[in-house]
PDB file of N, CA and C in Angstrom:
ATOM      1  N   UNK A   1     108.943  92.102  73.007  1.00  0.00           N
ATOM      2  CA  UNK A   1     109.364  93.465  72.828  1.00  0.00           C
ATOM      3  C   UNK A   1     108.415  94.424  73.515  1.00  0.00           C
ATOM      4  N   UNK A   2     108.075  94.174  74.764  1.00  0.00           N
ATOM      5  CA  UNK A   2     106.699  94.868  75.272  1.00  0.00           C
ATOM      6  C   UNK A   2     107.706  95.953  76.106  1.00  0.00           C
ATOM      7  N   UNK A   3     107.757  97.118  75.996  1.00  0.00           N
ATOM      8  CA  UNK A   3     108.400  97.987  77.437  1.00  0.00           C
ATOM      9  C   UNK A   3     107.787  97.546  78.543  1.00  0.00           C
ATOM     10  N   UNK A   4     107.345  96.954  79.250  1.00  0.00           N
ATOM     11  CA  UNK A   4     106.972  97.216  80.316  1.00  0.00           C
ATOM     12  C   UNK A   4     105.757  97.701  80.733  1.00  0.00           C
ATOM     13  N   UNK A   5     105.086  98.564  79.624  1.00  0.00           N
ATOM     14  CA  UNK A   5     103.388  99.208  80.217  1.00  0.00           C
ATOM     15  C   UNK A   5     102.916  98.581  79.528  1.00  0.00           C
ATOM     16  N   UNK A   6     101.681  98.251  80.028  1.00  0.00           N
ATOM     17  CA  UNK A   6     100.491  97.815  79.314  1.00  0.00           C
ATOM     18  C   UNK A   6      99.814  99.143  78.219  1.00  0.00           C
ATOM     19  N   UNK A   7      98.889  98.460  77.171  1.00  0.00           N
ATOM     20  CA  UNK A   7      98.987  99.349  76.213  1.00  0.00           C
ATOM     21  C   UNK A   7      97.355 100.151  77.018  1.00  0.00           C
ATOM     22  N   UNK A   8      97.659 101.769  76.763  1.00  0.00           N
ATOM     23  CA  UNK A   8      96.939 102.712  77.584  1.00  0.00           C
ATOM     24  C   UNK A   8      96.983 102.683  79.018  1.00  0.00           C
ATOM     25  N   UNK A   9      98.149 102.482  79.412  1.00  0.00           N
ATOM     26  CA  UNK A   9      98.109 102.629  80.687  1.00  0.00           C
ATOM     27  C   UNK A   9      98.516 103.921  81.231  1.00  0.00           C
ATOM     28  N   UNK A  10      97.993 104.364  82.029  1.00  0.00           N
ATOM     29  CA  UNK A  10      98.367 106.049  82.750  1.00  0.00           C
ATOM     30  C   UNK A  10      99.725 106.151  83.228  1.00  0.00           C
ATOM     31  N   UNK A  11     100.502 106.465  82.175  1.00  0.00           N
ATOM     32  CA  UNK A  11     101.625 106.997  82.826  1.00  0.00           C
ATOM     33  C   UNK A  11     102.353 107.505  83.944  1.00  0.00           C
ATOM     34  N   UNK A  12     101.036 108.859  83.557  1.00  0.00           N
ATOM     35  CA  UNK A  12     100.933 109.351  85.288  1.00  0.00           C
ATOM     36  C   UNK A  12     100.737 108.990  86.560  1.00  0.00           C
ATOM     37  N   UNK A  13      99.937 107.724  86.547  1.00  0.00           N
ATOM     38  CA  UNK A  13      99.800 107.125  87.660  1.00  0.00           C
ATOM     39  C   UNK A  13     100.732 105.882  88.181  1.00  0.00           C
ATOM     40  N   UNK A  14     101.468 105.371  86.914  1.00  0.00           N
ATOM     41  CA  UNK A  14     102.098 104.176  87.269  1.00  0.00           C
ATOM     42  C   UNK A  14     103.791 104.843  87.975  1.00  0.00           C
ATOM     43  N   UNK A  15     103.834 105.989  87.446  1.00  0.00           N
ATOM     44  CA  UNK A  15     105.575 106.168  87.354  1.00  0.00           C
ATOM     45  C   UNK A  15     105.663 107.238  88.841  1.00  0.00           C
ATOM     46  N   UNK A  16     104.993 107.179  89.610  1.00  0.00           N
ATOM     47  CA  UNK A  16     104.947 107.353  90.711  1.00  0.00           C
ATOM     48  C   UNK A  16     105.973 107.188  92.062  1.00  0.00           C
ATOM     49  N   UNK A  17     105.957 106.158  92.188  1.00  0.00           N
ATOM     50  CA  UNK A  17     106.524 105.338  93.412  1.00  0.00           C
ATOM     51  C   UNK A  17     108.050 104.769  92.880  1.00  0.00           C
ATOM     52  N   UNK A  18     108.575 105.421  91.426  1.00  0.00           N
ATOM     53  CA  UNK A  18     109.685 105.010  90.824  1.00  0.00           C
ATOM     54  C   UNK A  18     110.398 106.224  90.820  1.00  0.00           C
ATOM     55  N   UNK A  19     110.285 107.290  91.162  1.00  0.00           N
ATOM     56  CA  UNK A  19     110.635 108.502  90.776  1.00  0.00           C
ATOM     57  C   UNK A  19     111.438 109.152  92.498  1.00  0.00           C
ATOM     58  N   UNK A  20     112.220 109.499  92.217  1.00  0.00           N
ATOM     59  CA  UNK A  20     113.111 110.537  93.520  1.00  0.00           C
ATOM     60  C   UNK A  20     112.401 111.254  94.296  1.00  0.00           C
ATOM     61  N   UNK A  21     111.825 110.923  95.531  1.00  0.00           N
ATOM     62  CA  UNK A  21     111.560 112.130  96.891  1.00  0.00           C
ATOM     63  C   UNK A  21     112.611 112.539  97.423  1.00  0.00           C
ATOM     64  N   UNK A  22     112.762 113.702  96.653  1.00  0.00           N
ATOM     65  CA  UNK A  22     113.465 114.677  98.115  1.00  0.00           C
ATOM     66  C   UNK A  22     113.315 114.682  99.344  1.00  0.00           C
ATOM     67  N   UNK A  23     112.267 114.933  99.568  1.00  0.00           N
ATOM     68  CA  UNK A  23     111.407 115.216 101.140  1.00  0.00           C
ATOM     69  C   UNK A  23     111.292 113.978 101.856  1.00  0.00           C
ATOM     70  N   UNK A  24     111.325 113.064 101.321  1.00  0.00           N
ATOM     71  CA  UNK A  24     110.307 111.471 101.858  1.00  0.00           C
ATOM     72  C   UNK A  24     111.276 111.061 102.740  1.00  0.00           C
ATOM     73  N   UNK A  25     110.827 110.429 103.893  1.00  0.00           N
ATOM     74  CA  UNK A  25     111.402 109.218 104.648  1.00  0.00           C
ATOM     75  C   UNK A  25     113.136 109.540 104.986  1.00  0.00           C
ATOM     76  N   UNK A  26     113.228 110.695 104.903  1.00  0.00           N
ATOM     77  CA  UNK A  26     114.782 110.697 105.219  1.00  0.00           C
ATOM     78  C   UNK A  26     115.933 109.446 105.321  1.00  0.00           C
ATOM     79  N   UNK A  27     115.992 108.870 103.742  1.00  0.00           N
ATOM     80  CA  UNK A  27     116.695 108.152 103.357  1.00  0.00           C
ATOM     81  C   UNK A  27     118.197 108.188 103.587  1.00  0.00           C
ATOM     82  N   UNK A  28     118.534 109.399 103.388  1.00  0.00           N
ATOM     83  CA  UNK A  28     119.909 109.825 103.078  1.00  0.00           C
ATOM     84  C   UNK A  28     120.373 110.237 104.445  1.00  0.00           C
ATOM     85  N   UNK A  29     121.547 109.911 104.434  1.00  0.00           N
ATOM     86  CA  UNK A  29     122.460 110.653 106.140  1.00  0.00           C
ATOM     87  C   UNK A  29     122.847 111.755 106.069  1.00  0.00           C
ATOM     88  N   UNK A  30     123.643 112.737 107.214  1.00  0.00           N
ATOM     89  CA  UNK A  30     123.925 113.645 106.407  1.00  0.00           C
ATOM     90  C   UNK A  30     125.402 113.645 107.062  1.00  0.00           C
ATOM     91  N   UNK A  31     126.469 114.423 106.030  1.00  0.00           N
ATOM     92  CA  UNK A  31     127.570 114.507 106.191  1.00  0.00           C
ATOM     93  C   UNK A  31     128.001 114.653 107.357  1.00  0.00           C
ATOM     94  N   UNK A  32     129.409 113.755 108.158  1.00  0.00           N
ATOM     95  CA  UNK A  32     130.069 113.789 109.305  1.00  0.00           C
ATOM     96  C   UNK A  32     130.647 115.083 109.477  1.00  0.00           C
ATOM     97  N   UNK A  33     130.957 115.705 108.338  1.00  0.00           N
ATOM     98  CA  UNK A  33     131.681 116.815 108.317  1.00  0.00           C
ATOM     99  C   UNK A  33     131.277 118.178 108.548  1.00  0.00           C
ATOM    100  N   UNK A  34     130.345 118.139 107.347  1.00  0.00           N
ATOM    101  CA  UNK A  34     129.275 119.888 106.879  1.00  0.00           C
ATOM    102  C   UNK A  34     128.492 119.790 107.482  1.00  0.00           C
ATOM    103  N   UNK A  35     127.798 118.638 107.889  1.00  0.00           N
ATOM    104  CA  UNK A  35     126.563 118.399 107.826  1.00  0.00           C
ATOM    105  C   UNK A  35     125.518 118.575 106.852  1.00  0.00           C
ATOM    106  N   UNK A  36     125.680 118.581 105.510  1.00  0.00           N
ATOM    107  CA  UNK A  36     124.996 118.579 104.819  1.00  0.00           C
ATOM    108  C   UNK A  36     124.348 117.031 104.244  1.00  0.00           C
ATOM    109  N   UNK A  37     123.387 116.826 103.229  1.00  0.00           N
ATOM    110  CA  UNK A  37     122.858 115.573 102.768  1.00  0.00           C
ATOM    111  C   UNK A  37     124.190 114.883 101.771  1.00  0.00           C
ATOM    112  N   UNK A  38     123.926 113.683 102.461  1.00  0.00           N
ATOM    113  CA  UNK A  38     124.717 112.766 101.139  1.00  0.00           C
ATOM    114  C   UNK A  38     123.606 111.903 100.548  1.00  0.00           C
ATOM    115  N   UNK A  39     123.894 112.070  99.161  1.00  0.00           N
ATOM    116  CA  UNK A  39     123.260 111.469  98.173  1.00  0.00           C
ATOM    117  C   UNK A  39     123.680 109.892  97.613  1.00  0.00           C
ATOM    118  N   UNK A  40     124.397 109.175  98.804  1.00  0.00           N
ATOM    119  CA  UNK A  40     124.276 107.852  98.533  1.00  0.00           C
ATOM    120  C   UNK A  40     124.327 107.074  99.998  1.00  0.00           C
ATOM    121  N   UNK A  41     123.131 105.738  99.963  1.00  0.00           N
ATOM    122  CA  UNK A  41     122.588 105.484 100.612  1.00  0.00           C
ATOM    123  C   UNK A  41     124.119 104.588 101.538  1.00  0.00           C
ATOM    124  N   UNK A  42     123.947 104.728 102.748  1.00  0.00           N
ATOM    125  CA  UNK A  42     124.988 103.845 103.260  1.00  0.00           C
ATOM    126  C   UNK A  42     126.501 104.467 103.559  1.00  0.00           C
ATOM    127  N   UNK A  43     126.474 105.978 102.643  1.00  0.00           N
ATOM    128  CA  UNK A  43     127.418 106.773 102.769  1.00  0.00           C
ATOM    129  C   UNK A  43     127.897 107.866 103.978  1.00  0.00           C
ATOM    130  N   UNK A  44     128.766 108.220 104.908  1.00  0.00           N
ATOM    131  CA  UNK A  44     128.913 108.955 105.860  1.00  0.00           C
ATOM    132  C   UNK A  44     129.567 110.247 105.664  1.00  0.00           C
ATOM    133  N   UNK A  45     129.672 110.851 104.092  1.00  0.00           N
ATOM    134  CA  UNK A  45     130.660 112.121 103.948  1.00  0.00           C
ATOM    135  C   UNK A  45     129.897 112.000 102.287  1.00  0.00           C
ATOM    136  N   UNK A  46     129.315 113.618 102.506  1.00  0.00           N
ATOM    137  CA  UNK A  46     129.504 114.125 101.034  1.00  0.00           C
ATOM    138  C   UNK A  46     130.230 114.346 100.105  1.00  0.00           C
ATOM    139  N   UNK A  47     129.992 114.523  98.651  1.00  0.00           N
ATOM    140  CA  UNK A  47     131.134 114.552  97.787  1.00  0.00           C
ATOM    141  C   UNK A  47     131.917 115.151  97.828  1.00  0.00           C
ATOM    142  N   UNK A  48     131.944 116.692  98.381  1.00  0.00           N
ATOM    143  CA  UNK A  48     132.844 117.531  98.617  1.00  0.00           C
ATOM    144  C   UNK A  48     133.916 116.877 100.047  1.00  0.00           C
ATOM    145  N   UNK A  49     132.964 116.729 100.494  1.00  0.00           N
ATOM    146  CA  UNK A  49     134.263 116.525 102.104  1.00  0.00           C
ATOM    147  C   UNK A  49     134.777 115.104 101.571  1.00  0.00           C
ATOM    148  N   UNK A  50     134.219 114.345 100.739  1.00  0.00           N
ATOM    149  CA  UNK A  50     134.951 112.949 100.352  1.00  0.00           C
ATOM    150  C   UNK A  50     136.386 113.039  99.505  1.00  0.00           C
ATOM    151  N   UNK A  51     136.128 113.878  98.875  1.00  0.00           N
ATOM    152  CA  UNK A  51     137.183 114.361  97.972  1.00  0.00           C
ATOM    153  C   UNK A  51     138.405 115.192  98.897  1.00  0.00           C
ATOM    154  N   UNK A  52     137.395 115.771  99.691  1.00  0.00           N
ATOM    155  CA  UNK A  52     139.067 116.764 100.421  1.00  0.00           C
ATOM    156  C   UNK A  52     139.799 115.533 100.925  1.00  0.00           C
ATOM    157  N   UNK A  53     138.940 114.940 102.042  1.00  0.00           N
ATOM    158  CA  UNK A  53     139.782 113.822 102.742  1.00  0.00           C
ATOM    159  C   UNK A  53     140.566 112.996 102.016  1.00  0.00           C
ATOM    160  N   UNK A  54     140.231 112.501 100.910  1.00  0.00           N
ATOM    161  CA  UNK A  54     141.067 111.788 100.020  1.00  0.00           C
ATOM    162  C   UNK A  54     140.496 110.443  99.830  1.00  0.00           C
TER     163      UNK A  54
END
């Protein structure tokens, strides 16, 4: 029944490299359409232009 941290371990320091960059490494593509960011990896159309197109 252990979560996962060791007991006193820095929170702050471990939960780091698990957490969302915006900025980092330009993961994300950006829309064929708007050109804006899509927020899933592998994806070519944001939610909005995904939805118009159908």
């Amino acid at each position: 029944e252990s979560g996962g941290r060791k007991l006193n371990e820095n929170k702050a320091l471990t939960s780091k490299k698990a957490r969302f960059d915006p900025y980092g490494k330009n993961r994300f593509a950006i829309c064929r359409i708007c050109k804006s960011s899509v927020h899933q990896p592998g994806s070519h159309y944001c939610q909005g232009c995904a939805y118009k197109k159908g």
